[in-house]
C-alpha atoms as a PDB file:
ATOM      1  CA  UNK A   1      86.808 107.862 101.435  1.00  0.00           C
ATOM      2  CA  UNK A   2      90.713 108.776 101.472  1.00  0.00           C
ATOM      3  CA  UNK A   3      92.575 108.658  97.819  1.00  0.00           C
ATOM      4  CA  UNK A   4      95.080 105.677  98.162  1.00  0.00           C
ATOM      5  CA  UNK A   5      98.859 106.322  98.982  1.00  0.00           C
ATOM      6  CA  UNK A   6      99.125 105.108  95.362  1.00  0.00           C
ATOM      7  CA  UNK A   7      96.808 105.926  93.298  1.00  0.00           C
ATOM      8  CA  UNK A   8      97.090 105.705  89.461  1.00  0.00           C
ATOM      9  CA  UNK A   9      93.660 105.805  87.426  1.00  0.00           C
ATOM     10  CA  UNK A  10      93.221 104.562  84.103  1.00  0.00           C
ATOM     11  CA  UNK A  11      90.527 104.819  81.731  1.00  0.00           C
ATOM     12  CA  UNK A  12      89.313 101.605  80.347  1.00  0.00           C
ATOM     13  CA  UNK A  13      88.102 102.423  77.351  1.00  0.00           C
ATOM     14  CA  UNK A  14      92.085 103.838  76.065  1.00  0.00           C
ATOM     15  CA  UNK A  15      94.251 100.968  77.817  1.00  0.00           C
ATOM     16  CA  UNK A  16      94.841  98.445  74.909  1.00  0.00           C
ATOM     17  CA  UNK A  17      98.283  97.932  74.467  1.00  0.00           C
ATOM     18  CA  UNK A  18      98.985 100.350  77.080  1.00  0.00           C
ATOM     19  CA  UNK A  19     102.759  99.525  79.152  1.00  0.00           C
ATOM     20  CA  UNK A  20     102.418 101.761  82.602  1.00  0.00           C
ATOM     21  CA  UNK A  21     106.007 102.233  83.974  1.00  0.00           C
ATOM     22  CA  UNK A  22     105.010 102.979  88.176  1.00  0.00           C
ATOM     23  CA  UNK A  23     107.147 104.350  90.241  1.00  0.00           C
ATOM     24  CA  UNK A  24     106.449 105.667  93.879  1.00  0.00           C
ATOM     25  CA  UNK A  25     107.486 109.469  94.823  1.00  0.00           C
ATOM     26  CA  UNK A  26     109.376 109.586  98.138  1.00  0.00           C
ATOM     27  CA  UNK A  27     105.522 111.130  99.852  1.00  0.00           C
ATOM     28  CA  UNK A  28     104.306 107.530  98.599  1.00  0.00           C
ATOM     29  CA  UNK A  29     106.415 105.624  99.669  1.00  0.00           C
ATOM     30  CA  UNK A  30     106.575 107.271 103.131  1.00  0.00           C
ATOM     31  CA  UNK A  31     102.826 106.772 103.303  1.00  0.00           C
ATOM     32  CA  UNK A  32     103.049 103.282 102.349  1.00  0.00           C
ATOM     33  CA  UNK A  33     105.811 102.550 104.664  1.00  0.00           C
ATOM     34  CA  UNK A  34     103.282 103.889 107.585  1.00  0.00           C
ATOM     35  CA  UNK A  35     100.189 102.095 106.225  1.00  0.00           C
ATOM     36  CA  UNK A  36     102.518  98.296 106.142  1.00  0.00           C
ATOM     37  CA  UNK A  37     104.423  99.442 109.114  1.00  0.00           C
ATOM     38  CA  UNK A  38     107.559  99.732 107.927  1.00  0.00           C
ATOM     39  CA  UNK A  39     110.736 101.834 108.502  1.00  0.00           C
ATOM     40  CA  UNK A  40     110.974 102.684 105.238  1.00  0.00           C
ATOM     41  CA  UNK A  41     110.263 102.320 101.743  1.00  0.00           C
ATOM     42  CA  UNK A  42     113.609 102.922  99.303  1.00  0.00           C
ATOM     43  CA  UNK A  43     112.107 102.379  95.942  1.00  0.00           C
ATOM     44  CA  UNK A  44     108.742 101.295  94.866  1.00  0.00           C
ATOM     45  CA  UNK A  45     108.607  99.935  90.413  1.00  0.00           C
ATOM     46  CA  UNK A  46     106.486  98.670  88.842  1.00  0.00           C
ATOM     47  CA  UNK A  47     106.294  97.437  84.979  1.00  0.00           C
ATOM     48  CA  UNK A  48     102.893  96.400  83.708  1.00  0.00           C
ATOM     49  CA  UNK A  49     101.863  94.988  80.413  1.00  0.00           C
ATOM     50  CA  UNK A  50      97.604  95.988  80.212  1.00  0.00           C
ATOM     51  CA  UNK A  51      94.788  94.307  77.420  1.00  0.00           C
ATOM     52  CA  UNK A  52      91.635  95.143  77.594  1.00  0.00           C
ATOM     53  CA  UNK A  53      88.658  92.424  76.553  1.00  0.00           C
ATOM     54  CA  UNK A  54      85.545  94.426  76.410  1.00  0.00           C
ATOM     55  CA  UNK A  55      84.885  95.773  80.131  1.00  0.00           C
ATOM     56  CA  UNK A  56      87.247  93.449  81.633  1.00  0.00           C
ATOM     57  CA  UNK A  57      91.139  94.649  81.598  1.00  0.00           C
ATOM     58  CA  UNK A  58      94.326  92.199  82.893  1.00  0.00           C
ATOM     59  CA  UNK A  59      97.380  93.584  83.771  1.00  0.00           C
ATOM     60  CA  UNK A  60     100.672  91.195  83.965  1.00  0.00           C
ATOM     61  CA  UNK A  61     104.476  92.770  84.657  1.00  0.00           C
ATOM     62  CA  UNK A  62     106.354  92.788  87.714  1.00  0.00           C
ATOM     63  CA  UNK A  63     106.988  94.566  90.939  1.00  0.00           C
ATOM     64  CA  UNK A  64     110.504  95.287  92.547  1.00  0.00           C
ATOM     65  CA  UNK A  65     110.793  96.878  96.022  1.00  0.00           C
ATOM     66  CA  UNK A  66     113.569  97.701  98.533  1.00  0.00           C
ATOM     67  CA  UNK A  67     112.271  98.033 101.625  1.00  0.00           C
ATOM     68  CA  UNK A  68     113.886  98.356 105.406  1.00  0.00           C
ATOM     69  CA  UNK A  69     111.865  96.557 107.907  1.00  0.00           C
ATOM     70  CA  UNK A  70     111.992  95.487 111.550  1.00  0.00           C
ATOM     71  CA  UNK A  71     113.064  92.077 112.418  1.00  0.00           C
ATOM     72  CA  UNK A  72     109.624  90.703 114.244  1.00  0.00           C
ATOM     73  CA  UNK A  73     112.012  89.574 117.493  1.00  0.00           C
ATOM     74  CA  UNK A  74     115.012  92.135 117.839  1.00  0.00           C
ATOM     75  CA  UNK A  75     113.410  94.781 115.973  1.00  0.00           C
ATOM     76  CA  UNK A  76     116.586  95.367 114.089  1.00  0.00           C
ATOM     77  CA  UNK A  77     116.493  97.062 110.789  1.00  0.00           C
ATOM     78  CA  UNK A  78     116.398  94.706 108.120  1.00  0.00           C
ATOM     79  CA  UNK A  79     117.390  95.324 103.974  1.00  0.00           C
ATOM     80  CA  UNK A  80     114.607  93.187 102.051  1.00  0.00           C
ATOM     81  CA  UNK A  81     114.292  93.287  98.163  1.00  0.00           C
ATOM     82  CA  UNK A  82     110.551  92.591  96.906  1.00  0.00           C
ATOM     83  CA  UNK A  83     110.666  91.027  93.881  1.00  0.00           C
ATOM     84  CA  UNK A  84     106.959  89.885  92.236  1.00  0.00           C
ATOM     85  CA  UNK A  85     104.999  89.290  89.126  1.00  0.00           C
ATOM     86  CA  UNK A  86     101.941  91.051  89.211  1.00  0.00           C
ATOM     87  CA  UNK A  87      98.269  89.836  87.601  1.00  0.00           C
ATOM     88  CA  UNK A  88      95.161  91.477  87.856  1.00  0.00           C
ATOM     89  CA  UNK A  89      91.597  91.475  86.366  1.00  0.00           C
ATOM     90  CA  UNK A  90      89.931  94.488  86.786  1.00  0.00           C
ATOM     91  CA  UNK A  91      86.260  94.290  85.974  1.00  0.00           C
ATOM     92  CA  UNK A  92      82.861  95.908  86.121  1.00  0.00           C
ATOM     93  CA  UNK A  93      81.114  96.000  89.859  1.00  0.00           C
ATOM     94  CA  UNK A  94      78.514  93.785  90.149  1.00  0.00           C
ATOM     95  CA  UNK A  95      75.420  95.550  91.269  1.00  0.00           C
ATOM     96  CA  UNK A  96      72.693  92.829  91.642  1.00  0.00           C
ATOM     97  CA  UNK A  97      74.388  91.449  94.756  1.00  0.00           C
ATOM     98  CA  UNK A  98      71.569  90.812  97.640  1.00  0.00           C
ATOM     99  CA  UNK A  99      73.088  91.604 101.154  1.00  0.00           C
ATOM    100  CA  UNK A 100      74.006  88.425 102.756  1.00  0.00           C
ATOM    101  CA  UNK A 101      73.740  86.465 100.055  1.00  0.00           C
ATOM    102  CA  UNK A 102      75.804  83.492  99.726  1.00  0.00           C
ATOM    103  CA  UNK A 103      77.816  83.539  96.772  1.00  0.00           C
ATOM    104  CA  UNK A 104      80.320  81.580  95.013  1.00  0.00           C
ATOM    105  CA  UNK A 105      83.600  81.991  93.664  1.00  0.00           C
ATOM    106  CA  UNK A 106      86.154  79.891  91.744  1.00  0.00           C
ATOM    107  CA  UNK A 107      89.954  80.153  91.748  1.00  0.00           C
ATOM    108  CA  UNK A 108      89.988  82.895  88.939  1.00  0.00           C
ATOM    109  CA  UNK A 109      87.788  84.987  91.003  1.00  0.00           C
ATOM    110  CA  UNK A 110      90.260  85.417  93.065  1.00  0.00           C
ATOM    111  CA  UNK A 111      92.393  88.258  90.703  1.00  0.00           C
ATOM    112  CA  UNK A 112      89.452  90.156  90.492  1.00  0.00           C
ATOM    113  CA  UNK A 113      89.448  93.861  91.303  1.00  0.00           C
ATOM    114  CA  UNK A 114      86.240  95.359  90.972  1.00  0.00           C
ATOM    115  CA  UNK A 115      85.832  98.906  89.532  1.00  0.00           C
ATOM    116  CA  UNK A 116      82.781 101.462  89.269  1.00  0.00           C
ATOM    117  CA  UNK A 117      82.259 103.685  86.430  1.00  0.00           C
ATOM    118  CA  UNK A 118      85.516 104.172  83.664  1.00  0.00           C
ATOM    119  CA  UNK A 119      88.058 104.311  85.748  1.00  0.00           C
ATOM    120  CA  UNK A 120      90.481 101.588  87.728  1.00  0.00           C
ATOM    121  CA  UNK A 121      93.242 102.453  90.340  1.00  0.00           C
ATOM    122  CA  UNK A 122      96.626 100.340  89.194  1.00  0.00           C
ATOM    123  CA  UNK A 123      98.161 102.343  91.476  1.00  0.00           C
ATOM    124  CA  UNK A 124      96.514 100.500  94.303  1.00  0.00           C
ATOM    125  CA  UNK A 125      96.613  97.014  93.326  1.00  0.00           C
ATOM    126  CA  UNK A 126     100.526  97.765  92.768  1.00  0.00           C
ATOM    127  CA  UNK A 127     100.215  98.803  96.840  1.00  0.00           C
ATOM    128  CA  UNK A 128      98.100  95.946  97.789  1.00  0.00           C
ATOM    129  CA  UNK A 129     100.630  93.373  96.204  1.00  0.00           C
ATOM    130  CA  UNK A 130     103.540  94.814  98.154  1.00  0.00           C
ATOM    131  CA  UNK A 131     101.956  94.617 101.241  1.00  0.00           C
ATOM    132  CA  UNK A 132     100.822  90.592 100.077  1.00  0.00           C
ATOM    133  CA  UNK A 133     104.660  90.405  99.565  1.00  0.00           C
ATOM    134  CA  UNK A 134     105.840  91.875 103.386  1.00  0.00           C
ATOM    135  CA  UNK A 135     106.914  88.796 105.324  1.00  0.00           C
ATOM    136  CA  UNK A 136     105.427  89.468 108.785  1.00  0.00           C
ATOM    137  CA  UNK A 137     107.686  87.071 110.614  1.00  0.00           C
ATOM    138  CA  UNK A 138     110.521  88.506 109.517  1.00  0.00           C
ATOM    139  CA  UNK A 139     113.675  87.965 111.244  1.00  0.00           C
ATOM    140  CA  UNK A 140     117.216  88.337 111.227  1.00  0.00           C
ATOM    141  CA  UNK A 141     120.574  87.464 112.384  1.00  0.00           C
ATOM    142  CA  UNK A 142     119.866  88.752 115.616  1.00  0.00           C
ATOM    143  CA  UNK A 143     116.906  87.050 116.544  1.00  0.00           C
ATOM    144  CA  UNK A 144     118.491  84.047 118.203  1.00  0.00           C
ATOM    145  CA  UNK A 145     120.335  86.648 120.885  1.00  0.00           C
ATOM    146  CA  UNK A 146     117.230  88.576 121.593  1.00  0.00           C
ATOM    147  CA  UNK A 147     115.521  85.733 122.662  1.00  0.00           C
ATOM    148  CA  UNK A 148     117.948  84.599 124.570  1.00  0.00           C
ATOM    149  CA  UNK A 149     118.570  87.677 126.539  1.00  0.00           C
ATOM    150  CA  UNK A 150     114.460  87.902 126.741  1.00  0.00           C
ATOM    151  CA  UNK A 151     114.299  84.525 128.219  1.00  0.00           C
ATOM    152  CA  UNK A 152     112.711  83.163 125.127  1.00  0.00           C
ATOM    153  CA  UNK A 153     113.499  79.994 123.106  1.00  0.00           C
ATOM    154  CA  UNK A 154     113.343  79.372 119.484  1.00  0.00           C
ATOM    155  CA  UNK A 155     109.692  79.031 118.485  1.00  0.00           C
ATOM    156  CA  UNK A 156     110.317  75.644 118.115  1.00  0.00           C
ATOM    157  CA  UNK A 157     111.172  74.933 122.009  1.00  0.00           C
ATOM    158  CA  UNK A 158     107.299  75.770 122.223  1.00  0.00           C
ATOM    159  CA  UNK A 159     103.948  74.736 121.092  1.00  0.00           C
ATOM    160  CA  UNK A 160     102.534  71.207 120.563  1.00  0.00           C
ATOM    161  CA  UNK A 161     105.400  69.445 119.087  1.00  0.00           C
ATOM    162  CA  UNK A 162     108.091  70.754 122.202  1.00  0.00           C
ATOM    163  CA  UNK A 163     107.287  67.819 124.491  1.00  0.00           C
ATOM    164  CA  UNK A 164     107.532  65.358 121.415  1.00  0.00           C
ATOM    165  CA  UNK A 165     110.904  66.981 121.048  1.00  0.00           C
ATOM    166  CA  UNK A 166     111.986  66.373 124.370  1.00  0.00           C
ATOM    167  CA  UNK A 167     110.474  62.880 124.485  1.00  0.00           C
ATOM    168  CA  UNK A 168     112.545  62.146 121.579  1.00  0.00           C
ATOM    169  CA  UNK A 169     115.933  63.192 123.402  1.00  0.00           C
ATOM    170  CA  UNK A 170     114.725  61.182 126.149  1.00  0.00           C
ATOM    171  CA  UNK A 171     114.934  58.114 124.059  1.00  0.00           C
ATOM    172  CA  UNK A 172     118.114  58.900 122.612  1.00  0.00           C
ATOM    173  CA  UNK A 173     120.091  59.506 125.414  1.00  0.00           C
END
């Protein structure tokens, strides 16, 4: 297994009251920016608030990024500023899980990041949330001419609702 772009370890057992200040190194974020397929990562914070109840630790704060990324129709390089709150419940691995067996979770599940032995990689679940945050559709103010000179309407002119549309202009006219 390959140590994460961004990997910060902490020890759970000296966390408590702990306030990690992360910040990406230009070899990060040039890793990251290949791993979410972007054209680059500028700056990468993060500001983190941790409290530790027995095994279990939650970390609240905040994430700002500025990122450049490709507009998903012209591919033009687009300026986007990331800016998140951040919560995550690192706990003990479960080890009396039977393969295949169902199991069930509730909503607070959810924040859970499992973690073996002392040690818990902030670092990553930093990495994880910005790529959460990437909007994969992203596009900009050149969109609309790409299209056009592609051949290709708005994503509206297509799909199940573009003969409604037209029936409706029918009616109008």
């Amino acid at each position: 297994m390959s140590t994460p772009e961004l990997s910060r370890l902490f020890d759970v057992r000296q966390v408590e009251g702990k306030q990690p200040h992360l910040e990406a190194t230009e070899l990060e974020r040039t890793a990251l920016a290949t791993r979410f397929g972007l054209v680059r990562i500028d700056s990468l914070v993060a500001d983190l608030d941790l409290a530790r109840h027995d095994r279990t630790v939650e970390a609240r704060g905040r994430l700002k990024a500025k990122i450049i990324q490709s507009c998903a129709v012209s591919a033009d390089d687009l300026p986007v500023s990331i800016d998140e709150e951040l919560f995550f419940r690192f706990v003990p691995a479960k080890t009396s899980r039977v393969p295949d067996e169902e199991v069930e979770i509730n909503a607070d599940d959810c924040d859970e990041i499992e973690y073996a032995g002392t040690h818990f990689d902030l670092g990553e679940a930093v990495a994880q949330s910005l790529g959460l945050a990437i909007d994969p559709y992203l596009t900009g103010p050149g969109a609309d001419a790409a299209r056009a000179a592609a051949g290709i309407g708005a994503p509206e002119d297509h799909g199940p609702f573009a003969t409604l549309k037209g029936l409706k202009r029918e009616n109008d006219g």
